[in-house]
N, C-alpha and C. Protein backbone atom coordinates (compact mmCIF):
# COMPACT_ATOMS: atom_id res chain seq x y z
N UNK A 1 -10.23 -6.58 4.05
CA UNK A 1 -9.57 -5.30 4.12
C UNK A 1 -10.62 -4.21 4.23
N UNK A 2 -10.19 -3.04 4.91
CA UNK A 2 -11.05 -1.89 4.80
C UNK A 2 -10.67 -0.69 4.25
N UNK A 3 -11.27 -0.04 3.62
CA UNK A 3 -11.25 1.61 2.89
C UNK A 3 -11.05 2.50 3.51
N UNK A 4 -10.30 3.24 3.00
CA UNK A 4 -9.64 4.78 3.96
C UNK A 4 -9.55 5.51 3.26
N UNK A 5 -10.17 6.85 2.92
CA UNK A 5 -10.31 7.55 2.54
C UNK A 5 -8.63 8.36 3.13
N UNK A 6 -8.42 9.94 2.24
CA UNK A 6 -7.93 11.10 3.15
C UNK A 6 -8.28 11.16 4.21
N UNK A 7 -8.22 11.37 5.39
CA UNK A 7 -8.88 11.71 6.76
C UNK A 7 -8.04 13.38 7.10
N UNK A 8 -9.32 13.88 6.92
CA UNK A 8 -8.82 15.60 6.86
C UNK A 8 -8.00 15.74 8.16
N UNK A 9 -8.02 15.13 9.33
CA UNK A 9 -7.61 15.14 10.59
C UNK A 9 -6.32 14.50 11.38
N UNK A 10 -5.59 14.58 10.57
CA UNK A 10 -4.39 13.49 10.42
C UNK A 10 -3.69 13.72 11.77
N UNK A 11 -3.85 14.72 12.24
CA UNK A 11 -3.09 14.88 13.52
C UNK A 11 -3.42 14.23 14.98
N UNK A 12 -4.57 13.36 14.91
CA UNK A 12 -5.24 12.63 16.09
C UNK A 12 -5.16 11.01 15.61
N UNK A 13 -3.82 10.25 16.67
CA UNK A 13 -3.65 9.48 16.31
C UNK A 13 -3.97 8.91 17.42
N UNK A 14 -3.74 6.99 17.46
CA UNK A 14 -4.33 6.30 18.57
C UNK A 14 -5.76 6.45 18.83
N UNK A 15 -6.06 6.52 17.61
CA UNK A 15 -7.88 6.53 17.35
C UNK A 15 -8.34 5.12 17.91
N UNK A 16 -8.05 4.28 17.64
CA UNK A 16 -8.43 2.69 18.04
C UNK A 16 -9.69 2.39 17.28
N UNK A 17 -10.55 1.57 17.49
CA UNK A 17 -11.81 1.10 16.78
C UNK A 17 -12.17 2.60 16.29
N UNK A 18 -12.90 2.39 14.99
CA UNK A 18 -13.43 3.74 13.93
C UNK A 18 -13.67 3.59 13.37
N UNK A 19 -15.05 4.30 12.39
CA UNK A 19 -15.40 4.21 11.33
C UNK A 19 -15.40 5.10 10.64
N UNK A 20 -15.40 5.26 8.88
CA UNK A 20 -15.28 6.01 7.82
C UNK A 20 -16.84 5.98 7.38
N UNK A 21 -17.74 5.23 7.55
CA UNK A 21 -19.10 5.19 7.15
C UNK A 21 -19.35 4.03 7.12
N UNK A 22 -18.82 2.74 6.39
CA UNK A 22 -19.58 1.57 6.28
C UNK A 22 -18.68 0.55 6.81
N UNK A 23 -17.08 0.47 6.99
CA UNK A 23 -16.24 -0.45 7.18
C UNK A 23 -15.34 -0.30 8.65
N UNK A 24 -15.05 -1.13 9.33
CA UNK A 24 -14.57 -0.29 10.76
C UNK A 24 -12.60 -0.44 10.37
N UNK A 25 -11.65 0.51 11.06
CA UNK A 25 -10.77 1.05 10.98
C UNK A 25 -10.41 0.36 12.05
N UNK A 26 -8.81 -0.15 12.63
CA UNK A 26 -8.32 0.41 13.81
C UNK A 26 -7.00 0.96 13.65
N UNK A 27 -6.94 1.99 14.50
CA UNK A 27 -5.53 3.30 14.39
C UNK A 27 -4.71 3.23 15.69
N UNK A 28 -3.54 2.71 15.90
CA UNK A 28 -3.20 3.63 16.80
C UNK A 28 -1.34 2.98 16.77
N UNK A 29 -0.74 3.86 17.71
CA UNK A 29 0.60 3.78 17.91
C UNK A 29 0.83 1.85 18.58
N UNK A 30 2.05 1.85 17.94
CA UNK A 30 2.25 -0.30 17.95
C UNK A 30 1.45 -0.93 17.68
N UNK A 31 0.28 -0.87 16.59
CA UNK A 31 -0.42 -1.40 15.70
C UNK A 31 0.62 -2.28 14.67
N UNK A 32 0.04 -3.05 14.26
CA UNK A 32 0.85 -3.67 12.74
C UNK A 32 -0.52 -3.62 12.25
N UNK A 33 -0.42 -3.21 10.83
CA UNK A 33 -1.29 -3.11 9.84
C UNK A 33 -0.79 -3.61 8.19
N UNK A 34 -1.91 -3.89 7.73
CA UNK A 34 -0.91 -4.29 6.01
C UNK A 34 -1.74 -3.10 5.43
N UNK A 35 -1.69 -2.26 4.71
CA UNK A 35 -1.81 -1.37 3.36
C UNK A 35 -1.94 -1.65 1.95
N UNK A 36 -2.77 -1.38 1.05
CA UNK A 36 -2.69 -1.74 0.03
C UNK A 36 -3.33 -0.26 -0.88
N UNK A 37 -2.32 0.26 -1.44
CA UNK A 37 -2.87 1.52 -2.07
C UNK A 37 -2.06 1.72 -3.77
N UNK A 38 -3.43 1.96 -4.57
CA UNK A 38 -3.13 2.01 -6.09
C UNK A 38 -3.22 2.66 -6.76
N UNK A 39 -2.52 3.04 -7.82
CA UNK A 39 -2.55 3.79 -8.96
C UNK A 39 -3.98 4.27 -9.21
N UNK A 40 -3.88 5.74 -9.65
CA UNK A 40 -5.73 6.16 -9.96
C UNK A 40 -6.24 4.85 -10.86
N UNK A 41 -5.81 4.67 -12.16
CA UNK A 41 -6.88 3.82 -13.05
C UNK A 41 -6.47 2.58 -13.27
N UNK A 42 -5.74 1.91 -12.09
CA UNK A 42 -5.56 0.47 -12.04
C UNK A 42 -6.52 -0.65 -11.74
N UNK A 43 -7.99 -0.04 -11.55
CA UNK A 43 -9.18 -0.71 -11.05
C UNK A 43 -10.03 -0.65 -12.46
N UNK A 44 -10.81 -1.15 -12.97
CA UNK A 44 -11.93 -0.54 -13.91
C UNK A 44 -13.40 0.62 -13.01
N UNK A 45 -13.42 1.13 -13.78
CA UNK A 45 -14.61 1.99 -13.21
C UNK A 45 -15.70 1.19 -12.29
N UNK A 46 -16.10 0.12 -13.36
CA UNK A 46 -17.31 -0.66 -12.86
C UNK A 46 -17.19 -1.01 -11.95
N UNK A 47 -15.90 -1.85 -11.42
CA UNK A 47 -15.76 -1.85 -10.25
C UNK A 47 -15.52 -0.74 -9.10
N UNK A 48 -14.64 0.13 -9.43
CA UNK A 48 -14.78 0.79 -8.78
C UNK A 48 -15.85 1.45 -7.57
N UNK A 49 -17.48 1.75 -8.55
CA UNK A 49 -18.61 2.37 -7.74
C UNK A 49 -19.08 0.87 -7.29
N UNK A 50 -18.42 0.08 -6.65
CA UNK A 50 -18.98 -0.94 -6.15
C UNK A 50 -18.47 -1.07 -4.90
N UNK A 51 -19.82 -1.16 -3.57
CA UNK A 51 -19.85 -1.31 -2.46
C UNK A 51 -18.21 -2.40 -2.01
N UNK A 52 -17.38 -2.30 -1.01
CA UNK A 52 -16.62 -3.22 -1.05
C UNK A 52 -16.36 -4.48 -0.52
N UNK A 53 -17.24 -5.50 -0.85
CA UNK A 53 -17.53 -6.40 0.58
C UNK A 53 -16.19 -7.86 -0.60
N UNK A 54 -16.39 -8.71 0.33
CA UNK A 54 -15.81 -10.08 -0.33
C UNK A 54 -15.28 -9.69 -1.54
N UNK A 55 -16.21 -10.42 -2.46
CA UNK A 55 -16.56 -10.48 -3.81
C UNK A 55 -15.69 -9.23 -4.44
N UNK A 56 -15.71 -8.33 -4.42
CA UNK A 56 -15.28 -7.05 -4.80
C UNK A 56 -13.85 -6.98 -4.74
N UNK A 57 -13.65 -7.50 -2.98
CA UNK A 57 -12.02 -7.13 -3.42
C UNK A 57 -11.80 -8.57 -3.78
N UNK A 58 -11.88 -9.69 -3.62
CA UNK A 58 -11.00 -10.44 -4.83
C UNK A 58 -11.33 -10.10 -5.85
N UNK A 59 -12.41 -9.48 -6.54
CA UNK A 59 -11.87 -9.10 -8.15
C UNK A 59 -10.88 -7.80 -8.20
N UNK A 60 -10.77 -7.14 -6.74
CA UNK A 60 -9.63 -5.76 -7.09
C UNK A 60 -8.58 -6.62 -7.29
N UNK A 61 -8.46 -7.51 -6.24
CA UNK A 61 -6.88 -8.24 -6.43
C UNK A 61 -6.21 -8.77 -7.75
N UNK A 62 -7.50 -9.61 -8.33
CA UNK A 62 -7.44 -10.24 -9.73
C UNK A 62 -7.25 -9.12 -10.25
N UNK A 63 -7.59 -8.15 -10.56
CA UNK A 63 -7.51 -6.82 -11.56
C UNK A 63 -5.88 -6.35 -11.44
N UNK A 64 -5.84 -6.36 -10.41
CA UNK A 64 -4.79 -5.61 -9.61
C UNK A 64 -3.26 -6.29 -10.19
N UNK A 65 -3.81 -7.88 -10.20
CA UNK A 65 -2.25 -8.66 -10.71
C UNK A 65 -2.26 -8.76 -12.03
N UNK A 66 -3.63 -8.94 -12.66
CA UNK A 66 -3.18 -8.72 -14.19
C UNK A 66 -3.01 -7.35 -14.73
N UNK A 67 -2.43 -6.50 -14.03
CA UNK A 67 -1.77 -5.53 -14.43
C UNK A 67 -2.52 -4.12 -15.45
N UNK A 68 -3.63 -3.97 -14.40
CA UNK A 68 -4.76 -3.19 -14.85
C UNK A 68 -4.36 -1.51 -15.60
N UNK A 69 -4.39 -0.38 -16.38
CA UNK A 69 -4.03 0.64 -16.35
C UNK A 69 -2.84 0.91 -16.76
N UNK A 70 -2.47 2.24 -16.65
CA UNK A 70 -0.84 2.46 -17.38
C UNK A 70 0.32 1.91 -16.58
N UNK A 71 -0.33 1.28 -15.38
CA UNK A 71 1.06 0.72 -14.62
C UNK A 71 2.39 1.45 -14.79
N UNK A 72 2.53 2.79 -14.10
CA UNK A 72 3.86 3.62 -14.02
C UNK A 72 4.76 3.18 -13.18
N UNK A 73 4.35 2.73 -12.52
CA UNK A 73 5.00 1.76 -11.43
C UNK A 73 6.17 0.99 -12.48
N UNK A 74 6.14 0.07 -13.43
CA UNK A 74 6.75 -0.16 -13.99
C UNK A 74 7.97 0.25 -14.25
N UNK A 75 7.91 1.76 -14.88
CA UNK A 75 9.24 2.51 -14.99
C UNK A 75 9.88 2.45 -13.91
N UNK A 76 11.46 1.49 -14.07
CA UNK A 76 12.18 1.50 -12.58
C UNK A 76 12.25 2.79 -11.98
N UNK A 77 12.43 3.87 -12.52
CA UNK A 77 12.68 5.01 -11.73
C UNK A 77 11.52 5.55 -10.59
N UNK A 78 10.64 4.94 -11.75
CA UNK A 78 9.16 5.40 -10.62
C UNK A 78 9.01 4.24 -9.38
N UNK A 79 9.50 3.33 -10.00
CA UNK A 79 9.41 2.09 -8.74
C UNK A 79 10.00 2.69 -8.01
N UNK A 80 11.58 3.05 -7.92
CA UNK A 80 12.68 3.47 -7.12
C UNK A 80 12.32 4.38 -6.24
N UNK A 81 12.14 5.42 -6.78
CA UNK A 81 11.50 6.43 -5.97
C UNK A 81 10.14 6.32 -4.86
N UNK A 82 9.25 5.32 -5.41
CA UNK A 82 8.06 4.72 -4.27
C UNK A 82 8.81 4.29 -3.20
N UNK A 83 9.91 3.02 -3.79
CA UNK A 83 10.81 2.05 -2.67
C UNK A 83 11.31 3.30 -1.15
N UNK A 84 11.86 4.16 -2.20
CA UNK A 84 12.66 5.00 -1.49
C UNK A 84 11.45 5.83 -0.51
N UNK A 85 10.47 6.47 -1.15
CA UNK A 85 9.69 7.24 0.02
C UNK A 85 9.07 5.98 1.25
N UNK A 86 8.82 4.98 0.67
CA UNK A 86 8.52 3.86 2.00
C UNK A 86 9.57 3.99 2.69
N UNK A 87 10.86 3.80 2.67
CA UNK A 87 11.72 4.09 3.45
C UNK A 87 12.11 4.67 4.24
N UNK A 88 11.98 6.15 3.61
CA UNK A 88 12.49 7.28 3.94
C UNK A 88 12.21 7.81 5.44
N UNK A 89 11.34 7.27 5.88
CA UNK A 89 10.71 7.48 7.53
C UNK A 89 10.62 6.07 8.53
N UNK A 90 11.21 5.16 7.77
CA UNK A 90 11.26 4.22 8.72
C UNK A 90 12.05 4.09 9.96
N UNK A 91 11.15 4.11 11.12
CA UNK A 91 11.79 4.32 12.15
C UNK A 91 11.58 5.48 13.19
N UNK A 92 11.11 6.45 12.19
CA UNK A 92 10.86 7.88 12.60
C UNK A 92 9.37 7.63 12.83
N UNK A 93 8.66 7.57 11.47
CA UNK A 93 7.04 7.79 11.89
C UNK A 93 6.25 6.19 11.89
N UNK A 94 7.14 5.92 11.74
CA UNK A 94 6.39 3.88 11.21
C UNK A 94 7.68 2.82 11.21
N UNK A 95 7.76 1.67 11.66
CA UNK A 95 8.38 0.45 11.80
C UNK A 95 7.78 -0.01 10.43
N UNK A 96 8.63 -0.12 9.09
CA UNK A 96 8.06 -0.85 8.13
C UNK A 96 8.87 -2.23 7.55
N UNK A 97 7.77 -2.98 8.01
CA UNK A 97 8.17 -4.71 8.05
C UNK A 97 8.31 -5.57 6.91
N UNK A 98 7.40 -5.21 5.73
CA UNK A 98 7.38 -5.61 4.39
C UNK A 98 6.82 -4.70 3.38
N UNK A 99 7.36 -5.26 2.23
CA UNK A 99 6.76 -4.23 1.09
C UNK A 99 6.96 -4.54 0.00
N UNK A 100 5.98 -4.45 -1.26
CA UNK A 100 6.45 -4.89 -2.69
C UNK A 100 5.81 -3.59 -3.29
N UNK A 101 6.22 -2.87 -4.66
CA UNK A 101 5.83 -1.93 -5.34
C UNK A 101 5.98 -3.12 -6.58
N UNK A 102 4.30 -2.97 -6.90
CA UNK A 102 4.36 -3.91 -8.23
C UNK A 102 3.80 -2.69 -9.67
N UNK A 103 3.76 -3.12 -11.22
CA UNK A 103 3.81 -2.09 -12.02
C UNK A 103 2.58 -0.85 -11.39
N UNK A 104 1.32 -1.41 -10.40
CA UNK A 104 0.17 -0.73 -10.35
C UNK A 104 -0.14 -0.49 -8.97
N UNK A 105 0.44 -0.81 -8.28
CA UNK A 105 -0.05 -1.06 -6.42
C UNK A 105 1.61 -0.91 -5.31
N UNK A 106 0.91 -0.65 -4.38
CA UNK A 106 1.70 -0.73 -3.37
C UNK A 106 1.40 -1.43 -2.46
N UNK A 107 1.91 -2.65 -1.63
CA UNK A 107 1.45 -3.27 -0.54
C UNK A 107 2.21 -3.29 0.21
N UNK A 108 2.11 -2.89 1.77
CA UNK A 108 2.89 -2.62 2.92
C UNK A 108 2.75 -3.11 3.96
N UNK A 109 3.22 -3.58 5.16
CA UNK A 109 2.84 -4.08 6.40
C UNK A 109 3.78 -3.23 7.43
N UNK A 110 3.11 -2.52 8.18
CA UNK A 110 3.98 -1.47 8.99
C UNK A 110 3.55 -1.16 10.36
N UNK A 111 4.07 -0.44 11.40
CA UNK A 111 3.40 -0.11 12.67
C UNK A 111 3.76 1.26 12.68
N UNK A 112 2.86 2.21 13.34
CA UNK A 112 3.24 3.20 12.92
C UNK A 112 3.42 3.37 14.54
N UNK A 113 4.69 4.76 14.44
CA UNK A 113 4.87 5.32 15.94
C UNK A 113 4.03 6.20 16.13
N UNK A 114 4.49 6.46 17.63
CA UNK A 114 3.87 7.78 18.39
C UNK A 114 3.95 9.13 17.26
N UNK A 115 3.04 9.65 17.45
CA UNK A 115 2.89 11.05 16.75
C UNK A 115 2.04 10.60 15.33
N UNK A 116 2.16 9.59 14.87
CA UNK A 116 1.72 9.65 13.80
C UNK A 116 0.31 8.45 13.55
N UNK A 117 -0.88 8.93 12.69
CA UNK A 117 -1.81 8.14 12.40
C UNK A 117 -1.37 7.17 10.95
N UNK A 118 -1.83 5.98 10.87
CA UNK A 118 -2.07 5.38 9.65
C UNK A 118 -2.01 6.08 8.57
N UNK A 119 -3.39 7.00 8.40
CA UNK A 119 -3.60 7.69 7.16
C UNK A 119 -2.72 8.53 7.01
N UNK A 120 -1.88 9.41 8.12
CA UNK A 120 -0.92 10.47 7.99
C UNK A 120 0.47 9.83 7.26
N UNK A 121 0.98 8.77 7.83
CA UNK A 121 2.00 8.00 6.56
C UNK A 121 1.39 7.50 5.95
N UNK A 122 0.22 6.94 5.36
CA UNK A 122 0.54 6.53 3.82
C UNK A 122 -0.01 7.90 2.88
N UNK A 123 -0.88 8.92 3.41
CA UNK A 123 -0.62 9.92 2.75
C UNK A 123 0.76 10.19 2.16
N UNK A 124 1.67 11.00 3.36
CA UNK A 124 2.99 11.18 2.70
C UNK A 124 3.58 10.61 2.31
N UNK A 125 3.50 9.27 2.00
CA UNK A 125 3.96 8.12 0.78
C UNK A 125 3.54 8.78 -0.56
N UNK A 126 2.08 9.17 -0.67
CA UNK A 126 1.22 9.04 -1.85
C UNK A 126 1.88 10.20 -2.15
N UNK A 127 1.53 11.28 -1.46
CA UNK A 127 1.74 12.64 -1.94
C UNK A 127 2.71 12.92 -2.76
N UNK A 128 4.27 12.56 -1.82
CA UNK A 128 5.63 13.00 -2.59
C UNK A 128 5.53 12.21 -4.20
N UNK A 129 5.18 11.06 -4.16
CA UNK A 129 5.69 10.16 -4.76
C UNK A 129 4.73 10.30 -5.82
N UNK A 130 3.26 10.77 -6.11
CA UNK A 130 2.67 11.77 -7.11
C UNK A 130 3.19 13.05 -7.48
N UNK A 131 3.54 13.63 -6.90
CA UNK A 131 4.12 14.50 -6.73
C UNK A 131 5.69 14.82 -8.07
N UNK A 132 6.46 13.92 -7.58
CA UNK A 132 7.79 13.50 -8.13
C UNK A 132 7.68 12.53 -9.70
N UNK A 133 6.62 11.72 -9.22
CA UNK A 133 6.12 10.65 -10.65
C UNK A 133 5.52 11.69 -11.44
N UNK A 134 4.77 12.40 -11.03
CA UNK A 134 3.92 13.27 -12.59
C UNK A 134 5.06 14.21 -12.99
N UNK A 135 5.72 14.34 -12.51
CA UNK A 135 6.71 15.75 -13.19
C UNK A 135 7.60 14.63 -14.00
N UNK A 136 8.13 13.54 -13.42
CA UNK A 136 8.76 12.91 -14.30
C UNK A 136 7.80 12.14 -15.85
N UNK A 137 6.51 12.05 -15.52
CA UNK A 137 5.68 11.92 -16.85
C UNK A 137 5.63 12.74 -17.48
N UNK A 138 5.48 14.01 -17.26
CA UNK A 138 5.11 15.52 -17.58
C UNK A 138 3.46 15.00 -18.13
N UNK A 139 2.93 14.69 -16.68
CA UNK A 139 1.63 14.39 -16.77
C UNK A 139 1.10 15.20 -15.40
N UNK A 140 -0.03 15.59 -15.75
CA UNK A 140 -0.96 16.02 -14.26
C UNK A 140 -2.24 15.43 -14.08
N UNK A 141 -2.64 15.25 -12.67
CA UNK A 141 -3.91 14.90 -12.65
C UNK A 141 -3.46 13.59 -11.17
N UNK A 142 -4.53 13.19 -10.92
CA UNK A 142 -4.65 12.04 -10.02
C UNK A 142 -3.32 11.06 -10.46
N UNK A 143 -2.42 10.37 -9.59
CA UNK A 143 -1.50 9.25 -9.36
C UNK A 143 -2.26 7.92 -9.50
N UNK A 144 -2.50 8.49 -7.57
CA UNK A 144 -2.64 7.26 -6.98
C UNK A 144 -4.27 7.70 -6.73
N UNK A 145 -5.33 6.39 -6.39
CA UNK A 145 -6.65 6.22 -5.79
C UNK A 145 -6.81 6.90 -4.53
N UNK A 146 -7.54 7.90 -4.30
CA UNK A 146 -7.91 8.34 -3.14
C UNK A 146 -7.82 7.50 -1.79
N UNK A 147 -8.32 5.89 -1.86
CA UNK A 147 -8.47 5.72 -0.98
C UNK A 147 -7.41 4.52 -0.86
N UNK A 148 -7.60 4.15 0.53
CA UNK A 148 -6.41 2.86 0.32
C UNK A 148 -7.26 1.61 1.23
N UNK A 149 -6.12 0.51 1.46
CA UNK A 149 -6.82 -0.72 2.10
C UNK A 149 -6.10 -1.27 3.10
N UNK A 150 -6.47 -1.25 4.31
CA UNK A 150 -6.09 -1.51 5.45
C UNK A 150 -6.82 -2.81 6.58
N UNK A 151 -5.58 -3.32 6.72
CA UNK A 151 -5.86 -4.54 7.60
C UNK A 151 -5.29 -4.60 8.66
N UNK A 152 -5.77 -5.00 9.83
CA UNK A 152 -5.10 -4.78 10.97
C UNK A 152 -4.81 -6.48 11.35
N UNK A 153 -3.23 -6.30 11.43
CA UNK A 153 -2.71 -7.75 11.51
C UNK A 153 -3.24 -8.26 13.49
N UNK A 154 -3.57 -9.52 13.20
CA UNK A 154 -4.32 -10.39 15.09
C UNK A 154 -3.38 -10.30 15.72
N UNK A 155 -2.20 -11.27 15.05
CA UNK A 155 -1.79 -12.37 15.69
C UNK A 155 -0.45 -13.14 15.60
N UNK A 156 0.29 -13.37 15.74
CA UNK A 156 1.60 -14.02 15.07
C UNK A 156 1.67 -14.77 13.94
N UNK A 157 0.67 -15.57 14.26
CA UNK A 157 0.47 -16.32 12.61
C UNK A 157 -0.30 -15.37 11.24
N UNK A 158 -0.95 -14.38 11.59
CA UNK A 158 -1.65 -13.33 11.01
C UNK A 158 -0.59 -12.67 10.52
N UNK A 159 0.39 -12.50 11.12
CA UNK A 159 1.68 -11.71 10.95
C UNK A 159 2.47 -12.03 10.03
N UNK A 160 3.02 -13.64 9.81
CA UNK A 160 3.68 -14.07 9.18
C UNK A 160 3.06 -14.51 7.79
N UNK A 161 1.79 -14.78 7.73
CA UNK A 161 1.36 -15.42 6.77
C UNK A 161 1.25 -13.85 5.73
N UNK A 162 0.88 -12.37 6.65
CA UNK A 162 0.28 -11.50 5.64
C UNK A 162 1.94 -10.57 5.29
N UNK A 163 3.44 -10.97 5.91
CA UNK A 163 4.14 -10.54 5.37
C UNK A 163 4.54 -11.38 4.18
N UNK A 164 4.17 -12.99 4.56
CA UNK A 164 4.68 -13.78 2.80
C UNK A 164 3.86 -13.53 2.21
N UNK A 165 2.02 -13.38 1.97
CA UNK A 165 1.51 -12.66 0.90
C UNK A 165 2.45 -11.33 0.45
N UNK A 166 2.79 -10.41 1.10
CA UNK A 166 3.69 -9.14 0.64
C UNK A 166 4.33 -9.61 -0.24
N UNK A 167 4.97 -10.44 0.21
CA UNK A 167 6.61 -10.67 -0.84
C UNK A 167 6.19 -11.50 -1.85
N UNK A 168 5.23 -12.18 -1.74
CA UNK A 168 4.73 -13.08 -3.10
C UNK A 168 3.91 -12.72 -4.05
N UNK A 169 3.70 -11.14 -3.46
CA UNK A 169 3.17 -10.53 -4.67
C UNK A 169 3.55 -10.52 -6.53
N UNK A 170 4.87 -10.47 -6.22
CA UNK A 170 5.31 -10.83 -7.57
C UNK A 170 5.48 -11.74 -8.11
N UNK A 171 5.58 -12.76 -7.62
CA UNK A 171 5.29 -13.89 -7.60
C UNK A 171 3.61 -14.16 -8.29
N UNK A 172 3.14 -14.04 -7.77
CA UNK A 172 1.69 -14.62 -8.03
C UNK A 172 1.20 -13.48 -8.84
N UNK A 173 2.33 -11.95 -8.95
CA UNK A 173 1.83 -11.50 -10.86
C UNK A 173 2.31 -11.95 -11.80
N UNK A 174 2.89 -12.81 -11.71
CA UNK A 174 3.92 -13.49 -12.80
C UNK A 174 5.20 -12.26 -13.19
N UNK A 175 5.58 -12.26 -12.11
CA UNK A 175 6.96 -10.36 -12.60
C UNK A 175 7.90 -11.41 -11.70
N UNK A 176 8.02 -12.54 -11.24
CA UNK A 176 9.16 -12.70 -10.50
C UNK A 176 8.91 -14.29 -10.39
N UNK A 177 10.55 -15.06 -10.44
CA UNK A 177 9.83 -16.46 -10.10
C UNK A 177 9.91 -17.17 -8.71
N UNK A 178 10.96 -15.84 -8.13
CA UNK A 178 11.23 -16.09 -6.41
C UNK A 178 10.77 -14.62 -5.79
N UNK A 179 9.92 -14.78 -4.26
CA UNK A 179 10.29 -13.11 -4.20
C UNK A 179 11.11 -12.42 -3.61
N UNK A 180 12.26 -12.82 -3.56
CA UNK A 180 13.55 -12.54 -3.59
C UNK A 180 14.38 -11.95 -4.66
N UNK A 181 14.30 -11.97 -6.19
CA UNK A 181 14.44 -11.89 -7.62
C UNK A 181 13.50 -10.38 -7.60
N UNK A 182 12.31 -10.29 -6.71
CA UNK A 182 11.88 -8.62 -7.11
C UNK A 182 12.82 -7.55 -6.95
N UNK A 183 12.77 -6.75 -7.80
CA UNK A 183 13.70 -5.64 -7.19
C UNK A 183 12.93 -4.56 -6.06
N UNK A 184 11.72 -4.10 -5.69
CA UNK A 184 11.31 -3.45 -4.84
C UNK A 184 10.48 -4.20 -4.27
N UNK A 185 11.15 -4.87 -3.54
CA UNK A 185 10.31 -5.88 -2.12
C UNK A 185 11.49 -6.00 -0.87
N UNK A 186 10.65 -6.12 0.56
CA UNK A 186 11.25 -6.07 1.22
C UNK A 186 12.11 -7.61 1.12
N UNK A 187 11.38 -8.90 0.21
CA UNK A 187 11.99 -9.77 0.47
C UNK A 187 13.30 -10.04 0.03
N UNK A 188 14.00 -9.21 -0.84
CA UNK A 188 15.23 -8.80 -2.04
C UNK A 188 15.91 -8.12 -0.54
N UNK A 189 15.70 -7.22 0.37
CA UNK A 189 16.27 -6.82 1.17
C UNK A 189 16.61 -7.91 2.26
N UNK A 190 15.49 -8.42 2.60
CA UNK A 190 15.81 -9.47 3.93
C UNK A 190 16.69 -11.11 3.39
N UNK A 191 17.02 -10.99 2.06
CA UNK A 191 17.90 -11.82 1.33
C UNK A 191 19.32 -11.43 1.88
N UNK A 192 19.79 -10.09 1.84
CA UNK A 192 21.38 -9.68 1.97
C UNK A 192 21.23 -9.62 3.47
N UNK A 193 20.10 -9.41 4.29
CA UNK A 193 20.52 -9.10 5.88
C UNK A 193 21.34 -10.86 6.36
């Protein structure tokens, strides 16, 4: 996976190959990409100031499922409301294919349309949904992590294998024993279609 900062420039999309400084990006309209963006203090620090190669992110992941931080995510309402802003533009600014909101993370697999860059929707994911979550804490300060994690799906089999990681997220945190049984996953949805 690679790191994405804010990108002050959100309005230039169909960037294609790119870099942020050390990891390469690709952006553009009928992309499929997976996302992975978390709560400010769901990582430990130490890790945190650590370069991000291999090694690093499987220990974010490990961190990530044993349920690192205040996990607000937890509170259904706050889940609900994440579920709901992933939603809320599907179709309009992004085709979104899978998704689980677990107590600390968000993981997504989406294509985004014309007009819009990568970073420009999962910003307005983050934003509202900090936004709406701290007033309901009557907390201020950072949500979610500045930056997020992005993969750009090959291939058909790339495709399928990184939407059942999505849905087995809960699964493999121990929060679910099917991922169908999650309540904010796309796989609970593609159960009733």
């Amino acid at each position: 996976m690679s790191t994405v900062t804010h990108d002050q420039d959100n309005s230039r999309t169909d960037k294609g190959w790119y870099s942020r400084g050390y990891l390469p990006h690709f952006d553009g309209t009928g992309i499929v990409q997976t996302v992975v963006f978390r709560l400010h203090d769901s990582v430990p620090l130490h890790l945190r100031q650590q370069p991000t190669p291999r090694e690093v992110e499987r220990a974010f992941d490990a961190v990530l499922d044993s349920g690192f931080g205040a996990c607000w995510l937890q509170d259904p309402q706050i889940a609900d409301i994440t579920e709901r802003a992933l939603l809320h533009f599907d179709g309009e600014r992004c085709r979104l294919i899978a998704w689980c909101v677990t107590p600390n993370y968000v993981h997504a697999m989406l294509e985004t349309l014309a007009g819009y860059s990568l970073p420009a929707v999962v910003h307005s994911w983050k934003s509202f949904t900090a936004t709406v979550a701290n007033r309901l804490l009557a907390r201020t300060g950072p949500f979610w992590a500045r930056e997020f994690f992005d993969r750009y799906v090959r291939d058909d089999r790339h495709f399928t294998a990184a939407r059942n990681y999505i849905e087995d997220n809960p699964v493999k945190a121990g929060l679910a024993t099917r991922p169908g049984d999650w309540r904010w996953s796309s796989a609970r949805h593609r159960l009733r279609e």
